[in-house]
Protein backbone atom coordinates (compact mmCIF):
# COMPACT_ATOMS: atom_id res chain seq x y z
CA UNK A 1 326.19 252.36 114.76
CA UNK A 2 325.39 249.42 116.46
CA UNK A 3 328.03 249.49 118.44
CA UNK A 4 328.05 253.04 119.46
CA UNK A 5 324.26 252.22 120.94
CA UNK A 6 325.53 249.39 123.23
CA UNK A 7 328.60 251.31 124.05
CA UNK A 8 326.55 254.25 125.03
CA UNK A 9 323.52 251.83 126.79
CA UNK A 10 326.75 250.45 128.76
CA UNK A 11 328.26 253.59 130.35
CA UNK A 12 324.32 254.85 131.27
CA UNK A 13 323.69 251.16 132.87
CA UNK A 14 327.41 251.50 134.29
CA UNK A 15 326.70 255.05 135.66
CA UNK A 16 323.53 253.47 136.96
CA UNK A 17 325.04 250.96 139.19
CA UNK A 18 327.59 253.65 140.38
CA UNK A 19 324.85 255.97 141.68
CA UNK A 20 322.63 253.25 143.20
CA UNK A 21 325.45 251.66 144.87
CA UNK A 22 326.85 255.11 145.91
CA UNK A 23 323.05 255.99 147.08
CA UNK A 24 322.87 252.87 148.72
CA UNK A 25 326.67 252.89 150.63
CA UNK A 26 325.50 256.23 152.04
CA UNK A 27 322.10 254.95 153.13
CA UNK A 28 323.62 252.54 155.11
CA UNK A 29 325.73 254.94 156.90
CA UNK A 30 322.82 257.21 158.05
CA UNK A 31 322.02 254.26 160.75
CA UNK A 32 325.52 253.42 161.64
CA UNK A 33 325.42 255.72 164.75
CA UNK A 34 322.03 254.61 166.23
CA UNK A 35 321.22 252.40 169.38
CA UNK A 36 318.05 251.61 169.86
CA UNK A 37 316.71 251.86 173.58
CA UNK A 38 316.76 252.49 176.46
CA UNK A 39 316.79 248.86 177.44
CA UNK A 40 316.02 248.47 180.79
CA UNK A 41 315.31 245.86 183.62
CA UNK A 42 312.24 246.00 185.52
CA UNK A 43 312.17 244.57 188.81
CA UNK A 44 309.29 244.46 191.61
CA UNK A 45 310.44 243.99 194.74
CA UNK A 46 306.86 244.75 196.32
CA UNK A 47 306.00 241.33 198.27
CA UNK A 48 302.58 242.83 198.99
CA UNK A 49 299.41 241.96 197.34
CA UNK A 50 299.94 245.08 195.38
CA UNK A 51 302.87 243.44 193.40
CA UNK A 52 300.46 241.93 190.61
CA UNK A 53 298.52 245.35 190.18
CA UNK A 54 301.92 247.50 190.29
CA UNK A 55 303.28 244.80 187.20
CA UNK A 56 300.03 245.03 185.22
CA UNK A 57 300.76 248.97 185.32
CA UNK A 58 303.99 249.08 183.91
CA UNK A 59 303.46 245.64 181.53
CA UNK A 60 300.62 247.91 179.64
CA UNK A 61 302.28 251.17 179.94
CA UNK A 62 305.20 249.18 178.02
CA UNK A 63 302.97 247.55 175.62
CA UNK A 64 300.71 250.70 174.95
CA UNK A 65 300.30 252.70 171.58
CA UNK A 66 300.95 255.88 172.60
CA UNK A 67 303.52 257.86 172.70
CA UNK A 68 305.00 257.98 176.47
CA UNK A 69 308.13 260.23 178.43
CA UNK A 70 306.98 263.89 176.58
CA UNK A 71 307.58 261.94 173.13
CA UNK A 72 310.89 260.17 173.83
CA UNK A 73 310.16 257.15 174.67
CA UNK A 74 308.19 255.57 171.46
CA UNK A 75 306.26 251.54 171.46
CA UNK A 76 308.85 249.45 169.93
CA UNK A 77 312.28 251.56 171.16
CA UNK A 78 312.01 250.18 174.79
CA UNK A 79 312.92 246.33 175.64
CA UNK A 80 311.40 245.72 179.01
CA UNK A 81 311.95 242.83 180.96
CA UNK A 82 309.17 241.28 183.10
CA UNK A 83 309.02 237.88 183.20
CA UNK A 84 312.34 237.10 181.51
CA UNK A 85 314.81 238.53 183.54
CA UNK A 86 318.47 238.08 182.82
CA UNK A 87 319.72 235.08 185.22
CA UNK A 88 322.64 237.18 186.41
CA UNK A 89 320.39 239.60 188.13
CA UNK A 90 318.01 238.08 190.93
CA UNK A 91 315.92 239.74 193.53
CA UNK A 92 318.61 239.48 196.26
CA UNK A 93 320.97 241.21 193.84
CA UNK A 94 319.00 243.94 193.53
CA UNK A 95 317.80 244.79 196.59
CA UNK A 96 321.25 244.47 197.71
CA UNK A 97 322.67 247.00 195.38
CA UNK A 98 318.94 249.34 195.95
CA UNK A 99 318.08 248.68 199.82
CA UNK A 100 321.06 247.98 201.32
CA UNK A 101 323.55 249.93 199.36
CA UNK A 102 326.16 247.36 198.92
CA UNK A 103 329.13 248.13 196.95
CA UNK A 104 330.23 244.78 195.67
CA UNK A 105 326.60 243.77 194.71
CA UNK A 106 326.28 247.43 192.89
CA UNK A 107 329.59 246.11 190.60
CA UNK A 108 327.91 242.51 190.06
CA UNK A 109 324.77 244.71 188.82
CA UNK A 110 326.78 246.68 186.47
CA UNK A 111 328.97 244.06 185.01
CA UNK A 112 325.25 242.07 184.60
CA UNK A 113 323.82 244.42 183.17
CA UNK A 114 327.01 245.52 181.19
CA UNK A 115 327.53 242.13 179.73
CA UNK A 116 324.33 240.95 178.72
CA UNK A 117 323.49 238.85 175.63
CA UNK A 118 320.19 237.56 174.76
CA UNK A 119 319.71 235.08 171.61
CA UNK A 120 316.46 236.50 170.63
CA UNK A 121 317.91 240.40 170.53
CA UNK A 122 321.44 239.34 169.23
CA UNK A 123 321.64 242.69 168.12
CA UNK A 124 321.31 244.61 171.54
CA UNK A 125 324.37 243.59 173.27
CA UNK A 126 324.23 244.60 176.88
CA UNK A 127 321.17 246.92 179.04
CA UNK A 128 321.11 250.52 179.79
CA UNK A 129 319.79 250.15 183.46
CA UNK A 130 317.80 248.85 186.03
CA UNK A 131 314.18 250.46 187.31
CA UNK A 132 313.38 249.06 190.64
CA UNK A 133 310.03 249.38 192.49
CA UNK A 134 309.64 249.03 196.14
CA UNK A 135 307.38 249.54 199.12
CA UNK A 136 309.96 249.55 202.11
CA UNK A 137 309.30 252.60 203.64
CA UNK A 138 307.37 254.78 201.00
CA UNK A 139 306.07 253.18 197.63
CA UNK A 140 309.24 254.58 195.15
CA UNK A 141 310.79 253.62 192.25
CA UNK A 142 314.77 253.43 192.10
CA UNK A 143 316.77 253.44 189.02
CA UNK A 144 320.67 252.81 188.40
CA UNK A 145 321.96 253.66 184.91
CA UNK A 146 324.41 251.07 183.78
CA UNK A 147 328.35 252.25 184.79
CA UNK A 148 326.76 254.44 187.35
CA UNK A 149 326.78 255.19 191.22
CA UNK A 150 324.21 257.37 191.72
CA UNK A 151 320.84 255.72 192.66
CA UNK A 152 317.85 257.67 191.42
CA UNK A 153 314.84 257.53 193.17
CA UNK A 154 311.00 258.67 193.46
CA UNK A 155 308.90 258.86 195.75
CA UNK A 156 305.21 257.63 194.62
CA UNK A 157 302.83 257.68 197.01
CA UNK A 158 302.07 259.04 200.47
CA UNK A 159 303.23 256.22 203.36
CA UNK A 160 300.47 254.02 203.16
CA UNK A 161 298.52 255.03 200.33
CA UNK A 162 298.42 252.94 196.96
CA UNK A 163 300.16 254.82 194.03
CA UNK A 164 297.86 255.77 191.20
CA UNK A 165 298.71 254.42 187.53
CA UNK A 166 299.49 257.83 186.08
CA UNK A 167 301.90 258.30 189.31
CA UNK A 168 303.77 254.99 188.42
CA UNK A 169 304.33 256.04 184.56
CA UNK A 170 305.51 258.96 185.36
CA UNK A 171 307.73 257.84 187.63
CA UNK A 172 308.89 255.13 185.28
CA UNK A 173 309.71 257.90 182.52
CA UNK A 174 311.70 260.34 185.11
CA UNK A 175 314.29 256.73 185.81
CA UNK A 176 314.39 256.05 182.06
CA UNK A 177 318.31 255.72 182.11
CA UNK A 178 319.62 257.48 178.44
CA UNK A 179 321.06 255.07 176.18
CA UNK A 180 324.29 254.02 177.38
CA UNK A 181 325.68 251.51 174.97
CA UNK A 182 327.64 251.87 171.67
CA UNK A 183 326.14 251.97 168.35
């Protein structure tokens, strides 16, 4: 009898493992097509006294609680780059690729922004695009999607006039390039 107990306690803790690990195998699948993101690079090429002001708008729009872009755009699922921008991509670069249009400086871009690596986000291998702001001509934002070569842009403000916070965010979440690396 004894033995009909353990062989019987067996099979159930056997048949236990099986589900759990089956549960578990299947689990793990559910997040094997996700990407977190977009990952972007922010860049202010405004070289007037503005510049500080225009970086403090998008650092705590990055950094807020709330829910941002009509709900797509969640704290947390956006890396933003400020102050540690990848080395590859400098201020000539980009206004190069997003003032003066240049073709070779668009494919440096792209393959920097393409081949990124960062130790502390081992996991996110490579940016979805770049969001520009400049005041040349009209206050506007500019955004290139990685493997692009369209140019997006928006106009922010009236020549002249300073562009209002809620006129910057939303501007920021109508360049949010889509998520453009693999899972």
């Amino acid at each position: 009898m004894a033995y009909f107990w353990r062989s019987s306690l067996q099979r159930l803790l056997w048949k236990a493992t099986t589900f759990f690990a089956l549960l578990f195998k299947s689990t793990s699948f559910a997040f094997a097509g996700y990407a977190g993101g977009p990952y972007v690079v922010w860049v202010n090429l405004d070289h007037s006294p503005d510049k500080r002001r225009i970086d403090g708008v998008i650092a705590d729009y990055a950094t807020s609680k709330a829910v941002n872009c009509d709900g797509q755009w969640k704290m947390g699922d956006s890396l933003l780059y400020m102050k540690k921008r990848p080395p590859l991509i400098d201020n000539d670069l980009v206004e190069g690729v997003f003032l003066r249009k240049n073709s070779a400086q668009k494919k440096r871009l792209n393959f920097a922004l393409r081949n990124y690596r960062d130790i502390d986000f081992h996991h996110h291998d490579g940016l979805d695009g770049i969001i520009a702001y400049t005041t040349q001509g009209d206050a506007k934002m500019m955004s290139l999607t990685t493997g692009k070569n369209k140019i997006e842009s928006v106009t922010i403000a009236s020549h002249g006039n300073r562009p209002a916070k809620e006129d910057i965010e939303d501007a920021f979440c109508a360049l949010l390039p889509p998520i453009t690396r693999a899972p």
